[in-house]
Protein backbone atom coordinates (compact mmCIF):
# COMPACT_ATOMS: atom_id res chain seq x y z
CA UNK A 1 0.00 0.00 0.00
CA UNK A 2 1.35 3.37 -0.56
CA UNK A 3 -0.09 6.81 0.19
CA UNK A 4 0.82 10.31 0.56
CA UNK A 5 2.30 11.06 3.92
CA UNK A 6 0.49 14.56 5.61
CA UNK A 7 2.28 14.94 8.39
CA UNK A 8 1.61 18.45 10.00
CA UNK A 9 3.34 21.42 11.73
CA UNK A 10 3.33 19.77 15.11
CA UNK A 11 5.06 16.68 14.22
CA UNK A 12 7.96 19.06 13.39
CA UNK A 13 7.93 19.98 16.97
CA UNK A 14 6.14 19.71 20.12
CA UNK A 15 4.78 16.18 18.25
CA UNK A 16 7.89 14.40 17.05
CA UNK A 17 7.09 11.32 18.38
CA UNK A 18 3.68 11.43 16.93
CA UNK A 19 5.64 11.34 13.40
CA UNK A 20 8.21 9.21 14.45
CA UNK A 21 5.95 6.50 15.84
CA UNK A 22 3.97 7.23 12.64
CA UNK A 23 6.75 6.08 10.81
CA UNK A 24 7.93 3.21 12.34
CA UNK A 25 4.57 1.73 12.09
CA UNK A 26 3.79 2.24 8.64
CA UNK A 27 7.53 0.30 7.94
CA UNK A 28 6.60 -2.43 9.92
CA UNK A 29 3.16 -2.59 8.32
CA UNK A 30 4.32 -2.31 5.04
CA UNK A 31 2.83 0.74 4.28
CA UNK A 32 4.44 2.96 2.19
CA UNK A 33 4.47 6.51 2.92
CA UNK A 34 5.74 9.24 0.75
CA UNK A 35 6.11 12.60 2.13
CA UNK A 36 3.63 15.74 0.40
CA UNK A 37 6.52 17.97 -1.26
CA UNK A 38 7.07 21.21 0.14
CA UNK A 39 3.82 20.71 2.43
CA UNK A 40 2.31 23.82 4.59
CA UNK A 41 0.00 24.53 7.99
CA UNK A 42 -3.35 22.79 7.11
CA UNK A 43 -5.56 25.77 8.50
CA UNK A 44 -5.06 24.39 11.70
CA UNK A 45 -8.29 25.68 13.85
CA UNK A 46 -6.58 29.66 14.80
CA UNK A 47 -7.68 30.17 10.82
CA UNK A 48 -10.99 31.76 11.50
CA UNK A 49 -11.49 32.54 7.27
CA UNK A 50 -12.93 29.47 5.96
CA UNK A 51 -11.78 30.46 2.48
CA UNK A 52 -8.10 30.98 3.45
CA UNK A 53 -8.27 27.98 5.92
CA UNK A 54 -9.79 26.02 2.35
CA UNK A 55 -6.89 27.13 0.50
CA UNK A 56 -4.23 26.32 2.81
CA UNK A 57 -5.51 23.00 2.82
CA UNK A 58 -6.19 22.32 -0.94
CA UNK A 59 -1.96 23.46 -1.33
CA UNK A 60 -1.56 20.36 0.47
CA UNK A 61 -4.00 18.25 -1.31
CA UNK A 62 -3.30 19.40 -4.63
CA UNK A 63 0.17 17.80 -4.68
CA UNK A 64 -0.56 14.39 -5.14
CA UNK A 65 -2.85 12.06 -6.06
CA UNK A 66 -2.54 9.47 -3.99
CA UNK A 67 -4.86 9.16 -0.97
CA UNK A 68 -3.40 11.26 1.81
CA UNK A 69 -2.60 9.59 5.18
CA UNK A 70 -2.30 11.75 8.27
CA UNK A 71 -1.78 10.55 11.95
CA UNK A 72 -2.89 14.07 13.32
CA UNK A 73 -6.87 14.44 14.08
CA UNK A 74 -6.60 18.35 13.27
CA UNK A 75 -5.32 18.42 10.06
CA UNK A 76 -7.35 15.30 9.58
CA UNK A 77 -10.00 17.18 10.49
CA UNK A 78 -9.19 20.85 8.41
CA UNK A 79 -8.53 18.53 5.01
CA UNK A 80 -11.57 16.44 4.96
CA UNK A 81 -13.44 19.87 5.71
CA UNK A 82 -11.74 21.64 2.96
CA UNK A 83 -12.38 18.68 0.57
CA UNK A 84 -15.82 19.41 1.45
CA UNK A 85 -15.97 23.12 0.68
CA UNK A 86 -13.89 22.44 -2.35
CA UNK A 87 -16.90 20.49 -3.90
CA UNK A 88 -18.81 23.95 -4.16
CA UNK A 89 -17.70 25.22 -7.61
CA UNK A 90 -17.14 28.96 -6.79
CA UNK A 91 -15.33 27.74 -3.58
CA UNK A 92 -12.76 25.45 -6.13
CA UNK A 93 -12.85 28.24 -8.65
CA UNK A 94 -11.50 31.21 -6.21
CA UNK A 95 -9.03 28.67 -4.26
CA UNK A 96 -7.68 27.27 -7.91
CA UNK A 97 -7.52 31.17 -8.82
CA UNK A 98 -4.43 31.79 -6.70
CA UNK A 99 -3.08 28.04 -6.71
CA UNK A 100 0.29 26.77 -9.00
CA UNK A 101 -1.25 23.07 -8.61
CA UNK A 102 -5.02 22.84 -9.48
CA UNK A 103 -7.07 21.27 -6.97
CA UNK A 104 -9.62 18.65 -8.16
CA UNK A 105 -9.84 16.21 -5.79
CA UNK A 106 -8.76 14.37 -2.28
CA UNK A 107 -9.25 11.45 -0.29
CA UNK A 108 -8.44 11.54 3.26
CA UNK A 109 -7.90 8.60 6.02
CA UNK A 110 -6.50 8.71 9.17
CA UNK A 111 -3.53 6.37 10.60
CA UNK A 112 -6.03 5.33 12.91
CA UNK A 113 -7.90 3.46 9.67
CA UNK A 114 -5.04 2.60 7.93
CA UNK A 115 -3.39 0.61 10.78
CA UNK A 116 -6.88 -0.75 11.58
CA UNK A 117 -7.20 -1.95 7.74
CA UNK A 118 -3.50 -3.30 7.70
CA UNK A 119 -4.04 -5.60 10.66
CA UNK A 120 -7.60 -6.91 9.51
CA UNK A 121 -5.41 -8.51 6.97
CA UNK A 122 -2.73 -9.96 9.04
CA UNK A 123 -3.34 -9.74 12.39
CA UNK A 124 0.07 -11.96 13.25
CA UNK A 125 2.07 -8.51 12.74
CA UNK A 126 0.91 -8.33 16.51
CA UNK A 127 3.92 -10.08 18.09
CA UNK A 128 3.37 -8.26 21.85
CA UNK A 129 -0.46 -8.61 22.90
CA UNK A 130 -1.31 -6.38 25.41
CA UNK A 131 -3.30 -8.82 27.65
CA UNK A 132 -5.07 -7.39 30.16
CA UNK A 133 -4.12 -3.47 29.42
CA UNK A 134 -6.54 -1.45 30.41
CA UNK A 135 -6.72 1.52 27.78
CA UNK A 136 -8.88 4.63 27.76
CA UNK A 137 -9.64 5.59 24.65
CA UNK A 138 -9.59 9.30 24.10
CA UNK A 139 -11.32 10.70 20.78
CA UNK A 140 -11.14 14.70 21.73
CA UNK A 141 -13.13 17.01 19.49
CA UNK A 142 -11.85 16.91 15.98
CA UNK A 143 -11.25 12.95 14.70
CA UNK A 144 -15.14 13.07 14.36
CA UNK A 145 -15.42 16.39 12.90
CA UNK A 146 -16.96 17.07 9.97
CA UNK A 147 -19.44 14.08 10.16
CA UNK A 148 -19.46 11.22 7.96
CA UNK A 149 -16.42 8.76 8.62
CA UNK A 150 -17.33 8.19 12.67
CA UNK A 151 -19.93 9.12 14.76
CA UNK A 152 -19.54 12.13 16.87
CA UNK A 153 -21.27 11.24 19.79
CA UNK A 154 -20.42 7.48 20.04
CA UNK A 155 -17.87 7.02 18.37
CA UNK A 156 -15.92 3.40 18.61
CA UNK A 157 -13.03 2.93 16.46
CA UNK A 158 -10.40 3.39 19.14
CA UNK A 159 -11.69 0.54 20.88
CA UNK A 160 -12.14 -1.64 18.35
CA UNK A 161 -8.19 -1.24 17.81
CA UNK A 162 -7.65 -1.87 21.08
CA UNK A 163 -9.58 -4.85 21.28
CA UNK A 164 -7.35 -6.05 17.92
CA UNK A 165 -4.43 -5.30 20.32
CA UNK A 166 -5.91 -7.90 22.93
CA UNK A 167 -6.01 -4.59 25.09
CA UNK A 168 -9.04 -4.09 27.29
CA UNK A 169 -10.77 -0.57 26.29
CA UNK A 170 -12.32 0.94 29.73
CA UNK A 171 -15.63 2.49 29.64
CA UNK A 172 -14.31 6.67 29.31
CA UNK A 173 -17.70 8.33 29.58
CA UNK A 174 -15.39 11.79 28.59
CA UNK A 175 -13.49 10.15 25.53
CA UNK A 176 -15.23 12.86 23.66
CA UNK A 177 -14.81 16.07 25.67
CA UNK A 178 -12.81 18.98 24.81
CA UNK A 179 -9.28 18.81 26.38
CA UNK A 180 -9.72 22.49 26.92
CA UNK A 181 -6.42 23.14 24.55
CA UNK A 182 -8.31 25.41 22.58
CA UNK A 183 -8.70 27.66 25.41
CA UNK A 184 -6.01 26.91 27.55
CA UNK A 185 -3.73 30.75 27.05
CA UNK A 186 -6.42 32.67 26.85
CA UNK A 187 -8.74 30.66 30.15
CA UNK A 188 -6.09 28.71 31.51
CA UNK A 189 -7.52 27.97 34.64
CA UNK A 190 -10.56 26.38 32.87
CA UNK A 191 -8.62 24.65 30.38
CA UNK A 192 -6.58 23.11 33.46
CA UNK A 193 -9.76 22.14 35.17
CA UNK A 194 -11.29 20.47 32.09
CA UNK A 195 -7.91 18.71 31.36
CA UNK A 196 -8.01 17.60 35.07
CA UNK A 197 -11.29 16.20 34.43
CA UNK A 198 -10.10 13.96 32.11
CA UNK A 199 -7.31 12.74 33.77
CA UNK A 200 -9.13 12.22 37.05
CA UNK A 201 -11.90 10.11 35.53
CA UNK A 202 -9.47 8.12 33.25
CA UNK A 203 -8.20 6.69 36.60
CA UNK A 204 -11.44 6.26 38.14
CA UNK A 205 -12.40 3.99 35.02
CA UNK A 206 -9.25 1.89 35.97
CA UNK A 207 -7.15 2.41 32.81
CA UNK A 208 -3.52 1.84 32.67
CA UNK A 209 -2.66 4.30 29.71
CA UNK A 210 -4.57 6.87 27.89
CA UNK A 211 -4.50 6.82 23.99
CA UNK A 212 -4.93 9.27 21.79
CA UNK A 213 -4.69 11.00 18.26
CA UNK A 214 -4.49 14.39 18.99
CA UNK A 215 -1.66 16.36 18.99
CA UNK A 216 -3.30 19.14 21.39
CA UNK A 217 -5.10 16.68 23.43
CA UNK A 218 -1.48 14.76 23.78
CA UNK A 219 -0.48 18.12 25.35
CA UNK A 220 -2.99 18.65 27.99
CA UNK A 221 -2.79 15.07 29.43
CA UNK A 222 0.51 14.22 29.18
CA UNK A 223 3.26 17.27 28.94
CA UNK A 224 0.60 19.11 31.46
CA UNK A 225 -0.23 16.26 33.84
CA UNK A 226 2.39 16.62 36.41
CA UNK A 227 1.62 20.53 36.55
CA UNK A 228 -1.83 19.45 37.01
CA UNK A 229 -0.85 16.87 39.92
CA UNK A 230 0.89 19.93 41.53
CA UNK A 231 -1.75 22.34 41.12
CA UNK A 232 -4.70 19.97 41.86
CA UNK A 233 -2.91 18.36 44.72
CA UNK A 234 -3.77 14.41 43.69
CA UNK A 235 -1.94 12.32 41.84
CA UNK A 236 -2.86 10.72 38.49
CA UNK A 237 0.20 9.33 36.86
CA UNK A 238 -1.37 7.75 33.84
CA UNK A 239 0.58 7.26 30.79
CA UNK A 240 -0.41 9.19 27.37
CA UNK A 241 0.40 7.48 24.14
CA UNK A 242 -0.59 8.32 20.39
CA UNK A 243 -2.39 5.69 19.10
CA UNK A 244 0.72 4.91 17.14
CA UNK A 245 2.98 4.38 20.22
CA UNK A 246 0.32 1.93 21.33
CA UNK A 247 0.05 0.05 18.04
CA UNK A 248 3.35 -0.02 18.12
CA UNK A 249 4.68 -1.35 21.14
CA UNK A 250 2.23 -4.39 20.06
CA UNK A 251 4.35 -5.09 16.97
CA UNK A 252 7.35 -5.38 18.70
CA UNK A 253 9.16 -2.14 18.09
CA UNK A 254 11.10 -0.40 20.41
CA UNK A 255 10.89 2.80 22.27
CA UNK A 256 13.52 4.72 20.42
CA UNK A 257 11.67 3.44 17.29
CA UNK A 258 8.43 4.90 18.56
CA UNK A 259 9.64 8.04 20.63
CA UNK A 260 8.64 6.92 23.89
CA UNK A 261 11.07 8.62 25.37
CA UNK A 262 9.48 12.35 24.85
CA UNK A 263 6.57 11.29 26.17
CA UNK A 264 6.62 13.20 29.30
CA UNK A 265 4.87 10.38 31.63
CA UNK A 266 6.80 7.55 31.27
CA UNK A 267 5.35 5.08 29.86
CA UNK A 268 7.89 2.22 30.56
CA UNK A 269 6.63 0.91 33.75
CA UNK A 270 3.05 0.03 32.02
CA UNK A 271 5.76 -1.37 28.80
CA UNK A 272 7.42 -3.64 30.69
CA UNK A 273 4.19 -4.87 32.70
CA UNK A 274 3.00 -5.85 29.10
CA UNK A 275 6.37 -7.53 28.13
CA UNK A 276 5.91 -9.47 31.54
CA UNK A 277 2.30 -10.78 30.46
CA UNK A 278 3.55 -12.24 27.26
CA UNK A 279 6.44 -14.24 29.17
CA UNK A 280 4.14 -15.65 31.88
């Protein structure tokens, strides 16, 4: 399989291990991914012009046409929305009017369906089960936004990964909320309490390690957590992986392969737990 490769401002910097884990997955899944030339910011959601937000996008999508794989649920999110706009003809012709590469068309999948697709057809890539790991899956806002490839309010794809993963997926009555990153310079304090939220009810529900396949979200509940710990006062120390890390670890690969070590809650405690459960 081979697809165009999307992978987004963040994963050039406060992400890295969202691309590298990204990466290493597709290799070991035989995916081949080649990299948009010369990409640029999808829109992101601080674009409030939907017309210069569109054409951003459609810079991106215009280079190739191959489908377009991206592991980030924000520019997932801004390029299946522009695709959208784009099918209004005065929308294409005013975008096209100040684009080098024509846009006619796009098709857009996640890494999250990709991976999902490549294991349905050989599920003995999964050398590491993750027996008994209790996972919270965490959607956030955008994977589900615009409608039409999962259901906004209940959705289920994480878990059915994590069920292919021989994980246990908890029952996360917030795995759609808002992580409050949106908001979080300009209302800190609520952004903090709605990240704490989270957190605090991902621990209730039992899990082990939160996934996710947000960028943003990543942010909140991982690089914030212990600054949440120490501002709240209670202690949560829960993992936070991108779905990829997850998927990964499952396959075998390692954690320099899959940038575990930037995560900023270790996850290696709940890694070698899972190691252990495969040698019993």
């Amino acid at each position: 399989m081979k697809l165009a490769y999307y992978p987004g401002c963040v994963s050039k910097s406060t992400g890295k291990e969202m691309d590298t884990s990204t990466r290493a997955v597709c290799r070991a899944l035989e995916i081949e991914l080649e990299e948009l030339d010369d990409w640029n910011c999808c829109g992101a959601t601080h674009v409030s012009n939907d017309l210069v937000a569109t054409g951003l996008a459609a810079r991106n999508m215009a280079q190739t046409d191959l489908p377009i794989m991206t592991a980030c649920s924000i520019c997932y999110s801004n390029l299946r929305a522009a695709a959208m706009r784009l099918e209004e003809p005065e929308t294409l012709e005013r975008v096209n009017a100040v684009l080098d590469k024509k846009y006619s068309s796009a098709k857009i999948h996640h890494a999250l369906d990709v991976i999902l697709e490549a294991l349905a057809e050989d599920d003995e890539r999964i050398v590491v089960p993750l027996k008994e790991l209790k996972v919270a899956p965490y959607y956030g806002c955008l994977l589900t936004r615009p409608t039409g490839q999962y259901s906004p309010e209940f959705p289920v794809v994480l878990e059915e990964l994590i069920k292919n993963l021989q994980a246990e997926p908890v029952d996360f009555r917030l795995k759609t909320l808002c992580c409050g990153g949106p908001i979080f310079m300009p209302q800190e304090k609520a952004a903090d309490d709605i990240a704490f939220r989270i957190l605090k009810e991902a621990k209730k529900a039992g899990a082990e390690v939160i996934v996710t396949v947000c960028p943003l979200c990543h942010l909140m509940l991982d690089a914030k957590q212990k600054i949440l710990e120490k501002k709240m006062g209670e202690k949560i120390e829960i993992p936070v992986l991108y779905v990829t890390q997850l998927v990964g670890i499952a396959l075998g690969l390692g954690p320099d392969e899959l940038g575990l070590e930037m995560n900023s809650v270790s996850p290696m405690a709940m890694m070698e737990k899972v190691y252990e459960k495969n040698s019993e």
